[in-house]
Protein backbone atom coordinates (compact mmCIF):
# COMPACT_ATOMS: atom_id res chain seq x y z
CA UNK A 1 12.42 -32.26 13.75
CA UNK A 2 14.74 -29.38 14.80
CA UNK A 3 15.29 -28.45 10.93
CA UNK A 4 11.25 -28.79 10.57
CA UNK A 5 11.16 -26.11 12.94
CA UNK A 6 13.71 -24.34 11.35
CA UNK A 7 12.20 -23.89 8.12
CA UNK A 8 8.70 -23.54 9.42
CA UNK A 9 9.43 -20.38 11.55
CA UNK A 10 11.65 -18.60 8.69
CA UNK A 11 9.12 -19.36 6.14
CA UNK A 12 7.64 -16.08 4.50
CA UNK A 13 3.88 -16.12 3.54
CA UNK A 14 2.91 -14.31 1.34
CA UNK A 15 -1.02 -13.51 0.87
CA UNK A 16 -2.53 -13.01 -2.08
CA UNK A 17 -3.02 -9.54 -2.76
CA UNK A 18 -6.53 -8.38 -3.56
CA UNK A 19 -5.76 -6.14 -6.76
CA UNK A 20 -3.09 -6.77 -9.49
CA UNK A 21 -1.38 -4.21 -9.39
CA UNK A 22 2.19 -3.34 -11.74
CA UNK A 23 3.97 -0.74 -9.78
CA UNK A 24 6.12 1.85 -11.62
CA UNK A 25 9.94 1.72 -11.21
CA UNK A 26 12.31 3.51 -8.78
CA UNK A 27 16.10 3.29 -8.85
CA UNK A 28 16.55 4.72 -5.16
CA UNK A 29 14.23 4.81 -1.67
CA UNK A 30 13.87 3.09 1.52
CA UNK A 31 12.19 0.10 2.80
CA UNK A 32 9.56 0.58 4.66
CA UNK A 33 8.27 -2.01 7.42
CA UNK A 34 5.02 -2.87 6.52
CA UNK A 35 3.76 -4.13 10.00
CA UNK A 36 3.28 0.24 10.92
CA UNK A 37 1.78 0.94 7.40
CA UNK A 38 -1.08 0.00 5.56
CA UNK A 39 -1.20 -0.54 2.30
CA UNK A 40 -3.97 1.57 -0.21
CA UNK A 41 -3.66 -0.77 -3.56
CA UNK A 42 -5.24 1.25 -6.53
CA UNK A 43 -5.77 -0.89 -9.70
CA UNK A 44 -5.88 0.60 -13.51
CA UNK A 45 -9.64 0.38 -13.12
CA UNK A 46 -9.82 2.50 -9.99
CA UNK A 47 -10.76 -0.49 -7.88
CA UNK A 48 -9.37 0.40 -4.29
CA UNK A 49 -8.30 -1.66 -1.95
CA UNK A 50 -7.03 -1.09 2.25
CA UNK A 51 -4.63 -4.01 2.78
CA UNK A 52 -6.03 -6.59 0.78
CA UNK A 53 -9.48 -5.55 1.56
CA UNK A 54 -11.67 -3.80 -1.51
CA UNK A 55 -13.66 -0.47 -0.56
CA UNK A 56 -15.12 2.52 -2.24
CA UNK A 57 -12.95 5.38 -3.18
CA UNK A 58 -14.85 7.60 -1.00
CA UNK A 59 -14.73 5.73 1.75
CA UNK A 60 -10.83 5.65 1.82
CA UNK A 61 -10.89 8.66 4.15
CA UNK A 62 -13.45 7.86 6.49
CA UNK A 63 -11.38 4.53 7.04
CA UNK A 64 -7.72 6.28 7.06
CA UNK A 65 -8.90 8.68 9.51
CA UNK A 66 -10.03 6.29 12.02
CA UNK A 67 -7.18 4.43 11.47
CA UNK A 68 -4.86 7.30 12.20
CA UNK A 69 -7.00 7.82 14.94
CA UNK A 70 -5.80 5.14 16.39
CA UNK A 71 -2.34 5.08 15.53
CA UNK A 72 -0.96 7.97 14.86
CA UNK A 73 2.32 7.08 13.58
CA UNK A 74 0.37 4.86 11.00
CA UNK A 75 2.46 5.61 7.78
CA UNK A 76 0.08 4.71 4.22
CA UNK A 77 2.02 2.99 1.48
CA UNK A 78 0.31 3.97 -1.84
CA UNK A 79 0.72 1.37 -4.59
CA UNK A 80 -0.75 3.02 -7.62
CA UNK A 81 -0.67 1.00 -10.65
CA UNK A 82 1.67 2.65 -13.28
CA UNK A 83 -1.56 2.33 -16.05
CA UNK A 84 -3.85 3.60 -13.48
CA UNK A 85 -4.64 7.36 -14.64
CA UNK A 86 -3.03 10.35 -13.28
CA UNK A 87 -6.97 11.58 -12.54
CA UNK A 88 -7.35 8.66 -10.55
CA UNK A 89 -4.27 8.82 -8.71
CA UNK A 90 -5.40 12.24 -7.89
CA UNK A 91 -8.64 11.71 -6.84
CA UNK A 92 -7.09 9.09 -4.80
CA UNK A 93 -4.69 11.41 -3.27
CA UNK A 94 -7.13 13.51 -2.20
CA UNK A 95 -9.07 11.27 -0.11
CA UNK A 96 -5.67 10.59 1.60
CA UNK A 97 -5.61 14.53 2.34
CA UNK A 98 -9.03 14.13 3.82
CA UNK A 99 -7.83 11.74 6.01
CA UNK A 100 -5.34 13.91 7.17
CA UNK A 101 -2.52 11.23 6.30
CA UNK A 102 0.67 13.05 7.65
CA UNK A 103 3.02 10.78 5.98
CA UNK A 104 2.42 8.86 2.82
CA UNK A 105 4.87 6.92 0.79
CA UNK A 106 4.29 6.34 -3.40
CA UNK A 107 5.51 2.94 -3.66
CA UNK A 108 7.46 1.60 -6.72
CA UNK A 109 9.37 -1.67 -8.08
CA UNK A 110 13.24 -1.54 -7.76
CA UNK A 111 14.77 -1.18 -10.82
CA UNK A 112 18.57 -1.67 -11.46
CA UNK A 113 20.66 1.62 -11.50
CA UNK A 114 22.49 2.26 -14.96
């Protein structure tokens, strides 16, 4: 029972995530915790998504900034797909300046120095 437990509480679960998204590569950086961030998910199509959840690009800010509102230490981890185009990317970008996002991560997949 005690190793039932066990296993149970050091489980991960891991949801699955709204876009498919293939992250470019990085050979350096930080973690970041993810329970203080949330997570803008941008797929090669431009399909956005706010933690798992899909929404209009425009509507990114209006979201953000209540967000931040709330939580002002809120950081925004931006997983952009490496396919997605740079226009998008931008656009995207700008909505996060809209929002007035004071710190904002570009997230990548760990790649093996060489």
């Amino acid at each position: 029972m005690l190793l039932l437990i066990f296993f149970m509480s050091t489980t991960i679960i891991r949801s699955r995530e709204a876009l498919e998204i293939r992250l470019p590569g990085a050979t350096t950086g930080d973690p970041i915790r993810k329970e203080a961030a949330i997570r803008v998910s941008l797929d090669p199509s431009g399909e956005v998504a706010l933690n798992d959840a899909r929404v209009g690009m425009t509507d990114v800010a209006p979201i953000l900034a209540e967000e931040l509102r709330r939580n002002p230490n809120l950081k925004i981890l931006l997983h952009a797909d490496a396919r997605s185009p740079y226009v998008t990317v931008a656009t995207l970008i700008e909505q996060l300046e809209a929002a007035h996002a004071p710190r904002v991560a570009l997230v990548a997949s760990r790649k093996s120095a060489r």
